[in-house]
C-alpha atoms as a PDB file:
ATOM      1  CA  UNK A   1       1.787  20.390  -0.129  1.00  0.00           C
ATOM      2  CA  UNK A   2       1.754  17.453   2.572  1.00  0.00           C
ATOM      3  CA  UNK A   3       1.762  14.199   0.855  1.00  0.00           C
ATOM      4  CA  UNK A   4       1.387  10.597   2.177  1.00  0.00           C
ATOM      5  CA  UNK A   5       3.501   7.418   0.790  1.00  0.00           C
ATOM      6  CA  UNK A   6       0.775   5.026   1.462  1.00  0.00           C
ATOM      7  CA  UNK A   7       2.975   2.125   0.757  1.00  0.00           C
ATOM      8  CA  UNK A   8       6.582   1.784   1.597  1.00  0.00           C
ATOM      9  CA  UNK A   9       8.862  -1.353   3.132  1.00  0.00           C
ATOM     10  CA  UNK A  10      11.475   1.247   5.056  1.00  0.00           C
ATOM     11  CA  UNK A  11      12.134  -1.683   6.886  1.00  0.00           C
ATOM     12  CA  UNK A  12      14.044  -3.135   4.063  1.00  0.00           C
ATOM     13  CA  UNK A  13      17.898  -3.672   4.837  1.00  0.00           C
ATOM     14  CA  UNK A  14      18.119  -1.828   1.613  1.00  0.00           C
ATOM     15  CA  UNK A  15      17.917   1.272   4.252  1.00  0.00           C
ATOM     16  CA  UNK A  16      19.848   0.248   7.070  1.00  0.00           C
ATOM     17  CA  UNK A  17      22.499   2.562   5.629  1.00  0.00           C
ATOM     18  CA  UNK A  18      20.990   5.896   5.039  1.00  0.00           C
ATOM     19  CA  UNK A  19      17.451   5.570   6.721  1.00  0.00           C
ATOM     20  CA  UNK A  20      17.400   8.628   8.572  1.00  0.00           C
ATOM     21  CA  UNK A  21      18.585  10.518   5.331  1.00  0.00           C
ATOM     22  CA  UNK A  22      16.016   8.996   3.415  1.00  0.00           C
ATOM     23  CA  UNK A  23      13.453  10.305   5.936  1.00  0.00           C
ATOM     24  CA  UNK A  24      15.188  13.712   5.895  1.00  0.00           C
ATOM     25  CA  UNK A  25      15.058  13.535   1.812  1.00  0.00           C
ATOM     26  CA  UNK A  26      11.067  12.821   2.482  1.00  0.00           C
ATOM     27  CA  UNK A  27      10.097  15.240   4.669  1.00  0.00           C
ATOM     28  CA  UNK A  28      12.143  17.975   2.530  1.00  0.00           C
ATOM     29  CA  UNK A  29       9.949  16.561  -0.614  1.00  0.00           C
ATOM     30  CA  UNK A  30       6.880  17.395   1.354  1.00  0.00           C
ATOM     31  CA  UNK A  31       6.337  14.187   2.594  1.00  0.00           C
ATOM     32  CA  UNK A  32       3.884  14.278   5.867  1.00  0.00           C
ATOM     33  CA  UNK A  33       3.979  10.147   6.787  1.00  0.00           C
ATOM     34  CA  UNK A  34       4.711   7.196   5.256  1.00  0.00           C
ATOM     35  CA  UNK A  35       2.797   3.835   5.857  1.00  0.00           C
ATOM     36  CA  UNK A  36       5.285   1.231   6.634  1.00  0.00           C
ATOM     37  CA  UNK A  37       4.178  -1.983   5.318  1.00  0.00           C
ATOM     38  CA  UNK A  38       5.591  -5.625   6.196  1.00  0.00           C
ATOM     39  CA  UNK A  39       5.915  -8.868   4.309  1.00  0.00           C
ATOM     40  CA  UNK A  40       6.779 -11.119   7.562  1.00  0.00           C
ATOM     41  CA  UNK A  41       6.204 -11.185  11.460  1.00  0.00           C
ATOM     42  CA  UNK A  42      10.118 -10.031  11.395  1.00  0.00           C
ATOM     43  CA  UNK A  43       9.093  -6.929   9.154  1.00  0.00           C
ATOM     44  CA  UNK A  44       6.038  -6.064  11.491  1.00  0.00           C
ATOM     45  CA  UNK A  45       7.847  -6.213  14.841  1.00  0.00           C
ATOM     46  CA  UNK A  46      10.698  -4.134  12.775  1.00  0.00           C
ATOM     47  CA  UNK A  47       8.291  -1.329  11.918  1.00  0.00           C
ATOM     48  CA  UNK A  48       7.037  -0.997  15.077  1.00  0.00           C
ATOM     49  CA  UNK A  49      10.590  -0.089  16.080  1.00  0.00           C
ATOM     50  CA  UNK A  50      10.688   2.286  13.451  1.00  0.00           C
ATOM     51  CA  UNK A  51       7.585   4.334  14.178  1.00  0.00           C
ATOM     52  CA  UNK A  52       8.621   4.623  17.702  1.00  0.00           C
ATOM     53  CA  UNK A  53      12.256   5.690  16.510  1.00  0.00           C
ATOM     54  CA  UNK A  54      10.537   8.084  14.058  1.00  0.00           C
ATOM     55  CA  UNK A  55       7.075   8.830  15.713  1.00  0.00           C
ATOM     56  CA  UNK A  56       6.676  12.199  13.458  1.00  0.00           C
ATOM     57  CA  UNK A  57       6.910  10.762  10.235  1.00  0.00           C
ATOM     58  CA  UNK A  58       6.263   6.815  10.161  1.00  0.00           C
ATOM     59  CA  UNK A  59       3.231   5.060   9.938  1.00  0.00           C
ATOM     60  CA  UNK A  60       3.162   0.915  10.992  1.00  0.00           C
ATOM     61  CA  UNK A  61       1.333  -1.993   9.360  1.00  0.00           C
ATOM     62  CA  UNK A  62       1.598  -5.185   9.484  1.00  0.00           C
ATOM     63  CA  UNK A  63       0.881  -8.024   6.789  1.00  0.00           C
ATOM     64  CA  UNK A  64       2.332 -11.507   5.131  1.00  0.00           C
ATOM     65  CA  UNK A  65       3.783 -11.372   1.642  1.00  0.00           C
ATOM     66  CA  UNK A  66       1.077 -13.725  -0.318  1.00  0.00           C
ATOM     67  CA  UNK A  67       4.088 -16.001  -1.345  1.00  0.00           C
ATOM     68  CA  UNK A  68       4.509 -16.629   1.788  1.00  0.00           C
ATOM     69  CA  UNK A  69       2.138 -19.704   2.341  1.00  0.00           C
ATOM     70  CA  UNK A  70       3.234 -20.338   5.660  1.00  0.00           C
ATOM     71  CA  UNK A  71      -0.259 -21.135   7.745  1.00  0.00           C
ATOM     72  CA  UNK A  72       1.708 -21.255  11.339  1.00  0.00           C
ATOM     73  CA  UNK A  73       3.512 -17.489  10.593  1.00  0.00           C
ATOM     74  CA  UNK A  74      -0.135 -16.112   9.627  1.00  0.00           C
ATOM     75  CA  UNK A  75      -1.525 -17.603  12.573  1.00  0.00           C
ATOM     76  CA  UNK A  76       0.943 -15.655  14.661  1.00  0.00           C
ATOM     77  CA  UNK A  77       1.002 -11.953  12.874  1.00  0.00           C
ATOM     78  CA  UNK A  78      -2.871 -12.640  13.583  1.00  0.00           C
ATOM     79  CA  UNK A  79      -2.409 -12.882  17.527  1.00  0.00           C
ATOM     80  CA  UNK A  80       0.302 -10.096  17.290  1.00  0.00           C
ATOM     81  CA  UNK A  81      -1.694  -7.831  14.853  1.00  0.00           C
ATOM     82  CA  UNK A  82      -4.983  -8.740  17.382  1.00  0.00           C
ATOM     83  CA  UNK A  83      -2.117  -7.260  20.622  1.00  0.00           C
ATOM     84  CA  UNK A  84      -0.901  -4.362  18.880  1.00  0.00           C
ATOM     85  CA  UNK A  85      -4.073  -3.269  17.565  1.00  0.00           C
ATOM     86  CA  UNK A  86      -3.581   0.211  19.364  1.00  0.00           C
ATOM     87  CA  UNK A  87      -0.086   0.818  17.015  1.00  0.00           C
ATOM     88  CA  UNK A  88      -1.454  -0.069  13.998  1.00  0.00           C
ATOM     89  CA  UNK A  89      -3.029   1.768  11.139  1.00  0.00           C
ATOM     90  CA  UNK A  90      -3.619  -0.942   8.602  1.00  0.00           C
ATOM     91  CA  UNK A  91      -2.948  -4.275   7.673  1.00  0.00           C
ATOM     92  CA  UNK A  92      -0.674  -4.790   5.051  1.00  0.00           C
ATOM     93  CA  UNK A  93       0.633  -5.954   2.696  1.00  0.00           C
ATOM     94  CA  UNK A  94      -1.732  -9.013   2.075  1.00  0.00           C
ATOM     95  CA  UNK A  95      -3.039 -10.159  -1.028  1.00  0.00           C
ATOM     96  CA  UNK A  96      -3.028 -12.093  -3.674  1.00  0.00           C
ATOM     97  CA  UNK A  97      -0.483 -13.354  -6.109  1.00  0.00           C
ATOM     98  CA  UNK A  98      -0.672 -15.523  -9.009  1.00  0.00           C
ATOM     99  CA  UNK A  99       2.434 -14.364 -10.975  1.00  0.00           C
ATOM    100  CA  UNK A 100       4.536 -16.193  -8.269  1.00  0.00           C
ATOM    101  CA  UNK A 101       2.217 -18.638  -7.500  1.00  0.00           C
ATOM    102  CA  UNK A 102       1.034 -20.730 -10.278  1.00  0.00           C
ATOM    103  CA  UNK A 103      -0.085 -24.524  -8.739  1.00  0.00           C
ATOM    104  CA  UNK A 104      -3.662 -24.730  -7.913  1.00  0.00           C
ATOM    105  CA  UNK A 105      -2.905 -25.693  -4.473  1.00  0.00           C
ATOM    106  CA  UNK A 106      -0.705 -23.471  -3.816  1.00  0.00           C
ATOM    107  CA  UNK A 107      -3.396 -20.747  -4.986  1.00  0.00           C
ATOM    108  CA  UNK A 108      -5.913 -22.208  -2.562  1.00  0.00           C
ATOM    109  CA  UNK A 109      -3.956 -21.939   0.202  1.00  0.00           C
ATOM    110  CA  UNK A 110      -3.116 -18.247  -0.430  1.00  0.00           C
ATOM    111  CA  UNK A 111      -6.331 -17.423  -0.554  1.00  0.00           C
ATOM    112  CA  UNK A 112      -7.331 -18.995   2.664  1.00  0.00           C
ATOM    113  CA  UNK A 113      -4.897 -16.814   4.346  1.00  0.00           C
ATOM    114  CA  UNK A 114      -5.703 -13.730   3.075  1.00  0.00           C
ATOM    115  CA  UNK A 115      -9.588 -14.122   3.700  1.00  0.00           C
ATOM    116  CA  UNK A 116      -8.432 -14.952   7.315  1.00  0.00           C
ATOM    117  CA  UNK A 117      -6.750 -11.208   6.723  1.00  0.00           C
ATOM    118  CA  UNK A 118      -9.498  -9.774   5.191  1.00  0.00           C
ATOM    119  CA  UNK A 119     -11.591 -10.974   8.490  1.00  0.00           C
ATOM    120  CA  UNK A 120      -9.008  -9.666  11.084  1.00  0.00           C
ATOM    121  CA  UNK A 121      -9.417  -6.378   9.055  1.00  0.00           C
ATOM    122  CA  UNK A 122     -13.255  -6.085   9.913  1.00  0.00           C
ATOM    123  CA  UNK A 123     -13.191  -7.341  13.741  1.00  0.00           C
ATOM    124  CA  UNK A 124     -10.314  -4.976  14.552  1.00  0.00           C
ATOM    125  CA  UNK A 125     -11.810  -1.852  12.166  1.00  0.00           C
ATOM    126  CA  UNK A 126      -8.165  -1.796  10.069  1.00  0.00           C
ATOM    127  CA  UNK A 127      -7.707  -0.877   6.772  1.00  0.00           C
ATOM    128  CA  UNK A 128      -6.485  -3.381   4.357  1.00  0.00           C
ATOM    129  CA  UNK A 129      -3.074  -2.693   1.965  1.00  0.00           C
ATOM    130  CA  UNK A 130      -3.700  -5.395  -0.895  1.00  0.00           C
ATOM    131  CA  UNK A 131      -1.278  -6.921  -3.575  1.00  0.00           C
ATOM    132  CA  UNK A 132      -3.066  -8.153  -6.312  1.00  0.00           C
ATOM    133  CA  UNK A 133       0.035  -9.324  -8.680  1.00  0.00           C
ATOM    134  CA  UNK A 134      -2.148 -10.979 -12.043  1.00  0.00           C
ATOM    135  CA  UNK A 135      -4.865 -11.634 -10.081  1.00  0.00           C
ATOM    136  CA  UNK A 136      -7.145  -7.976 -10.079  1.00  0.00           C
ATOM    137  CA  UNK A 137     -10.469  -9.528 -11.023  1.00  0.00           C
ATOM    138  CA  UNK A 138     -10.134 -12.749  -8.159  1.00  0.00           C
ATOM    139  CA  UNK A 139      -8.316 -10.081  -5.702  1.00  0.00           C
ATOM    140  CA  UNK A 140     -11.433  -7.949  -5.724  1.00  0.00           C
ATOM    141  CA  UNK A 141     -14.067 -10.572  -6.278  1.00  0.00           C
ATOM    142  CA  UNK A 142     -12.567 -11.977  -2.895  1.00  0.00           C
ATOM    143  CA  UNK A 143     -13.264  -8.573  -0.977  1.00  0.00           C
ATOM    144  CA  UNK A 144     -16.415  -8.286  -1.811  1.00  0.00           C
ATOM    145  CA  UNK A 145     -17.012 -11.648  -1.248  1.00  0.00           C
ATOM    146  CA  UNK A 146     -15.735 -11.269   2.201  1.00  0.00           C
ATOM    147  CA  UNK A 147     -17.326  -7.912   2.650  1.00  0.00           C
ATOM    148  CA  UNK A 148     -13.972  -5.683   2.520  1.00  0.00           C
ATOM    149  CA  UNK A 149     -14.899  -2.146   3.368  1.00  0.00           C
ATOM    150  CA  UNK A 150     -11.668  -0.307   4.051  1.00  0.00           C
ATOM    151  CA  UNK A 151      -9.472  -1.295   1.117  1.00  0.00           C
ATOM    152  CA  UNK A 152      -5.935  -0.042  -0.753  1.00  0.00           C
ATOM    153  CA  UNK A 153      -5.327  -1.621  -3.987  1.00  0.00           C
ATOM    154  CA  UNK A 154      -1.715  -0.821  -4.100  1.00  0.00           C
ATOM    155  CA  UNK A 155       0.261  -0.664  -7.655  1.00  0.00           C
ATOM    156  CA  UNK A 156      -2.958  -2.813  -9.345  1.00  0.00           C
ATOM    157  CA  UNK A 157      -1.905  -4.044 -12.272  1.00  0.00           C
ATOM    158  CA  UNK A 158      -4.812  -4.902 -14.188  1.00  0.00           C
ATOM    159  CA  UNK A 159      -6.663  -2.633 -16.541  1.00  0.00           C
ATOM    160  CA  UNK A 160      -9.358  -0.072 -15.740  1.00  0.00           C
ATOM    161  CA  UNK A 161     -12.187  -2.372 -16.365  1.00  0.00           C
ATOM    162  CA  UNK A 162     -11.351  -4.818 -13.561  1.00  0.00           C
ATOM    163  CA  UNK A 163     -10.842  -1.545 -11.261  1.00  0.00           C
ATOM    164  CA  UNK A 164     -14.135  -0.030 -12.043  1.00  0.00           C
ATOM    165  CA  UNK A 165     -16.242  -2.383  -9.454  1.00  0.00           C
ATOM    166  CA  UNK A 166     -13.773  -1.759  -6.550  1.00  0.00           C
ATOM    167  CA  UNK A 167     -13.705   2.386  -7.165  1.00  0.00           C
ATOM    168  CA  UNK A 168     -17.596   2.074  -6.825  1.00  0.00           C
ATOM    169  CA  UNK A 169     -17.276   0.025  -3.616  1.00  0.00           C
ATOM    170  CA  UNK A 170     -15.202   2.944  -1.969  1.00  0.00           C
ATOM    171  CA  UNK A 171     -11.570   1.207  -2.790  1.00  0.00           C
ATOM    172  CA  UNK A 172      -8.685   3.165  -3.372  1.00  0.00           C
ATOM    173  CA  UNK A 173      -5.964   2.859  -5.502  1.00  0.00           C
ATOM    174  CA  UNK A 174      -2.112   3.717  -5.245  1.00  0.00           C
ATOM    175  CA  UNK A 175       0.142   5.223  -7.599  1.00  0.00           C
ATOM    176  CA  UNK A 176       3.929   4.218  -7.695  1.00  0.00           C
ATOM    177  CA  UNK A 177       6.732   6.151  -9.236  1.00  0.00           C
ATOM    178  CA  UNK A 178       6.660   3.783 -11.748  1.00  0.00           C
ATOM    179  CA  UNK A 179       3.988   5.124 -13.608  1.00  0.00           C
ATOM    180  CA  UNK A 180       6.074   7.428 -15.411  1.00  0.00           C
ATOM    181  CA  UNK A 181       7.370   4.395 -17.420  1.00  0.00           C
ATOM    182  CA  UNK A 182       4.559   2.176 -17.354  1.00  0.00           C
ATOM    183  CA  UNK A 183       1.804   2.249 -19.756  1.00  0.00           C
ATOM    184  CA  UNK A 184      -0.809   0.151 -17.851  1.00  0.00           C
ATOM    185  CA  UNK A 185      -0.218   2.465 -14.604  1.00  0.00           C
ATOM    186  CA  UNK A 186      -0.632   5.630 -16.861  1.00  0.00           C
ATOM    187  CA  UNK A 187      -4.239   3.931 -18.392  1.00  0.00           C
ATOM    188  CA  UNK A 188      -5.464   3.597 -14.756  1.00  0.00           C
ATOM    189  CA  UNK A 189      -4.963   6.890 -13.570  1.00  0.00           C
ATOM    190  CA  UNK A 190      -6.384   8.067 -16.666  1.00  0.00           C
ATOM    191  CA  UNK A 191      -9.218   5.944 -16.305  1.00  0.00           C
ATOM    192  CA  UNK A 192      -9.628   6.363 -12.426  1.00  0.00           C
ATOM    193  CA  UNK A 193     -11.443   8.985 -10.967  1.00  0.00           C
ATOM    194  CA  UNK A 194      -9.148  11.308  -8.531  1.00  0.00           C
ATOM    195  CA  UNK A 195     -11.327  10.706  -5.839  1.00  0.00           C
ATOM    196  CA  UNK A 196      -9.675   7.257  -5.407  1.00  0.00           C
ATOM    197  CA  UNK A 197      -5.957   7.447  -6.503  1.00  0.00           C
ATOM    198  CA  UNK A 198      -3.203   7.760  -3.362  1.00  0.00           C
ATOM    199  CA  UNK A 199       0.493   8.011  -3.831  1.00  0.00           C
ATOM    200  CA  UNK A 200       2.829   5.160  -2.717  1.00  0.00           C
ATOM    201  CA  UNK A 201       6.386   4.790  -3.415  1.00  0.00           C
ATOM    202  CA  UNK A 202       6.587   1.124  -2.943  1.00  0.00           C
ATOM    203  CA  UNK A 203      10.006   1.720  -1.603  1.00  0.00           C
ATOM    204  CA  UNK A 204      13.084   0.120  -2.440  1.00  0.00           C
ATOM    205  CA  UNK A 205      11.350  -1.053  -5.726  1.00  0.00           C
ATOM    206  CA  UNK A 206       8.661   0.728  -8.147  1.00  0.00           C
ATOM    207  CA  UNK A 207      10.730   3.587  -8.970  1.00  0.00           C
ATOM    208  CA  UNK A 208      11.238   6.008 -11.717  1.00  0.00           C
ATOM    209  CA  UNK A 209      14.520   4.490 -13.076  1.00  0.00           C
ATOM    210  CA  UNK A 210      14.200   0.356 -12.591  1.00  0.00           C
ATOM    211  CA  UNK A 211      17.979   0.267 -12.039  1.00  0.00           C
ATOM    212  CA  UNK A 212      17.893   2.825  -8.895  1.00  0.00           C
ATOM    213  CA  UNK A 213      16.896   2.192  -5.204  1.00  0.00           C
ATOM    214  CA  UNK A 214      12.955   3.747  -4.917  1.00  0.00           C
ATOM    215  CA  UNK A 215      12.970   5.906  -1.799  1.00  0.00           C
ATOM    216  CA  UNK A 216       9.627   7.951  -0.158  1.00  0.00           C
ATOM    217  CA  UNK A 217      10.478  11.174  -1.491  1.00  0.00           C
ATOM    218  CA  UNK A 218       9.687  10.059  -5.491  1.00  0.00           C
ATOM    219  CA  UNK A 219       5.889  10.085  -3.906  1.00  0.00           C
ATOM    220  CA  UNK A 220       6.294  13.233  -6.223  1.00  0.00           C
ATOM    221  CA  UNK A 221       7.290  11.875  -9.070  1.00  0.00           C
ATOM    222  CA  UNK A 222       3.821  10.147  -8.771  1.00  0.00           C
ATOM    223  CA  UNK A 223       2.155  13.213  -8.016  1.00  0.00           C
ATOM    224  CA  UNK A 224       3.561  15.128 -10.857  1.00  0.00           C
ATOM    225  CA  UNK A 225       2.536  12.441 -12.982  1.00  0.00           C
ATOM    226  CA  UNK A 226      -0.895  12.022 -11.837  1.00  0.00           C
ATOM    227  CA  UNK A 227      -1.271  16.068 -12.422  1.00  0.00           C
ATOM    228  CA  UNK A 228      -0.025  15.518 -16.028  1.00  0.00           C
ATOM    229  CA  UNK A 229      -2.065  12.784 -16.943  1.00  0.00           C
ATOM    230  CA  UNK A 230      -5.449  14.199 -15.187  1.00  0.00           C
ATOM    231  CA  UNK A 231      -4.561  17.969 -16.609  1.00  0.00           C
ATOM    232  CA  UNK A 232      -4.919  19.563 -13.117  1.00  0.00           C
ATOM    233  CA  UNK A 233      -2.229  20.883 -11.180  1.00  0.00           C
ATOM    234  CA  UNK A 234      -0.066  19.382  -8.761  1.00  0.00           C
ATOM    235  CA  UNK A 235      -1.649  21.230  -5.813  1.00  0.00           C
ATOM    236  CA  UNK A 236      -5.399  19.932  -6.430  1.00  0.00           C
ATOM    237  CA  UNK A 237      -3.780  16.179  -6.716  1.00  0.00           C
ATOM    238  CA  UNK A 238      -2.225  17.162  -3.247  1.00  0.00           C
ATOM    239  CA  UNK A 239      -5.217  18.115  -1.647  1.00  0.00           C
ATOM    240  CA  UNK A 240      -7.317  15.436  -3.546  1.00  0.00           C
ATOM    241  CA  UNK A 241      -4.917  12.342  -1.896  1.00  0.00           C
ATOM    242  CA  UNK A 242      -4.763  14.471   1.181  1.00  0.00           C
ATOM    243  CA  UNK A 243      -8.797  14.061   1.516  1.00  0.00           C
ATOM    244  CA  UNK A 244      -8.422  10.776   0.312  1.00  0.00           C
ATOM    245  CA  UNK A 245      -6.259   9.734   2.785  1.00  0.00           C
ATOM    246  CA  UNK A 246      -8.854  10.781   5.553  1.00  0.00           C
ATOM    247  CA  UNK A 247     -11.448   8.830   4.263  1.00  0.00           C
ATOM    248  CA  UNK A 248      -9.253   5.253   3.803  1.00  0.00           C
ATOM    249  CA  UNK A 249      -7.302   5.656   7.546  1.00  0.00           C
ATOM    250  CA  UNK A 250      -9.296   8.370   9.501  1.00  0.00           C
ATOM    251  CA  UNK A 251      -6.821  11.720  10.628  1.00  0.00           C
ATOM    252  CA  UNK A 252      -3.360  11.403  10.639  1.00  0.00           C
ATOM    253  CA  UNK A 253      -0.941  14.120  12.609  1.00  0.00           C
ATOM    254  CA  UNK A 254       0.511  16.403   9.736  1.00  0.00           C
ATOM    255  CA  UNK A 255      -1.773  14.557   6.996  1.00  0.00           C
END
C-alpha cells in the first residue's frame, strides 16, 4: 500500500530531534509523501529546506495560520508563494478560524486574508489545504463564493450536513489519527463518500493518544479506521486515497 499524509507540519521543532527517524518510521509504514504544510513565512521557507533535504519523500506548501491576522506577513508569503510557484504543490494551511478568533473584527480581517489565498490559489493553479476550526458552513460558503476549485478540508470539524455541499463541489476531506477517539470524525467518514476522504496525520498534534507526539506514520491508524468504519478493507481505502490524491494535486513520484 503507498499512502499519502496530506497534512503534516514536519517543520515543527517538535522534530528537530528525530526527523529523519520519523521519516524512516513513515516510509516503513508505507508512507509514499507527505505534504508539508506551514503556518508562517518562517515555516514555508523551512519546508522548502526540507523537501530539498528529503526530495523522495516530502511534499512543500506554504500557508498563514488564520490566527495569524498579520496583513504585511500575508502580503509577503503571497510574493514568495507567487516566486516559488515551481516548488510548490499547494497552499496551505489557510483558513478559517472562529474558535480562536471570536471579535467581529478580528473575523473580518481573517477572512480578507484568506480570500486573498483563495485567489492566489486560482491564478497560480494550486490546491488549497483549508482549516475550518467552528466555522465549516462560512469556510465553505467562502469557497464557493470565491470560486474554490481545488480544495482540502483538512480535520473538518463540523457535521456531515455542512460537508455535503463541498463533497458535491469536488472537495476533499482529510482524516486524522484522531478519529479513532473522536465521535464527530467517525460520523463524517461514515457519512462521506470514499471518493473524497484522504489521510493526514496533522503531525505533531491529532493523534491517536492526545498525550503522545502525532508523527506521519499513524496515517494508518487513519486508514485502518476508515476501513472499519466503511466495512471495506484496508487495501481498497489505499487505493481509493491513492486515486484521490491524483485528482486533488495531479501525479506525485511514488503516489
Amino acid at each position: 500500500m503507498r499512502l499519502l499524509d496530506a497534512h503534516a507540519h514536519l517543520c515543527d521543532p517538535a522534530f528537530d530531534g528525530d526527523r529523519d527517524e520519523v521519516l524512516a518510521r513513515a516510509r516503513a509504514a508505507g508512507v509514499a509523501r507527505v505534504l508539508v504544510v506551514g503556518e508562517t513565512l518562517h515555516d514555508a521557507r523551512r519546508n522548502l529546506e526540507l523537501t530539498r533535504a528529503h526530495p523522495e519523500v516530502l511534499i512543500p506548501a506554504a500557508g498563514l495560520f488564520p490566527t495569524r491576522l498579520d496583513v504585511q506577513e500575508a502580503a509577503a508569503l503571497t510574493e514568495w508563494i507567487r516566486e516559488h510557484r515551481a516548488e510548490l504543490r499547494a497552499i496551505g494551511e489557510v483558513g478559517l478560524d472562529h474558535w480562536k478568533v471570536q471579535d467581529e473584527a478580528g473575523r473580518e480581517l481573517q477572512r480578507s486574508i484568506f480570500e486573498g489565498f483563495i485567489s492566489l490559489s486560482a491564478e497560480l493553479d494550486l490546491p488549497l489545504n483549508v482549516h475550518s476550526r467552528s466555522t465549516g458552513r462560512e469556510t465553505i460558503a467562502l469557497l464557493f463564493a470565491r470560486g474554490a476549485r481545488r480544495v482540502l478540508l483538512h480535520a473538518f470539524d463540523g457535521k456531515v450536513s455542512s460537508a455535503a455541499p463541498a463533497v458535491e463541489a469536488g472537495y476533499f476531506f482529510s482524516v486524522p489519527p484522531s478519529v479513532v477517539r473522536s465521535e464527530q470524525k467517525r460520523k463524517l467518514v461514515r457519512g462521506l463518500p470514499l471518493s473524497c476522504l484522504l489521510l493526514e496525520s496533522d503531525s505533531p498534534v491529532l493523534g491517536p493518544d492526545p498525550g503522545e507526539r502525532n508523527e506521519p506514520a499513524n496515517v494508518l491508524v487513519s486508514l485502518r479506521a476508515i476501513a472499519e468504519i466503511k466495512g471495506v478493507s484496508p487495501e481498497e481505502v489505499a487505493a481509493v486515497t491513492e486515486e484521490n490524491v491524483r485528482r486533488l494535486f495531479g501525479d506525485l513520484p511514488d503516489v
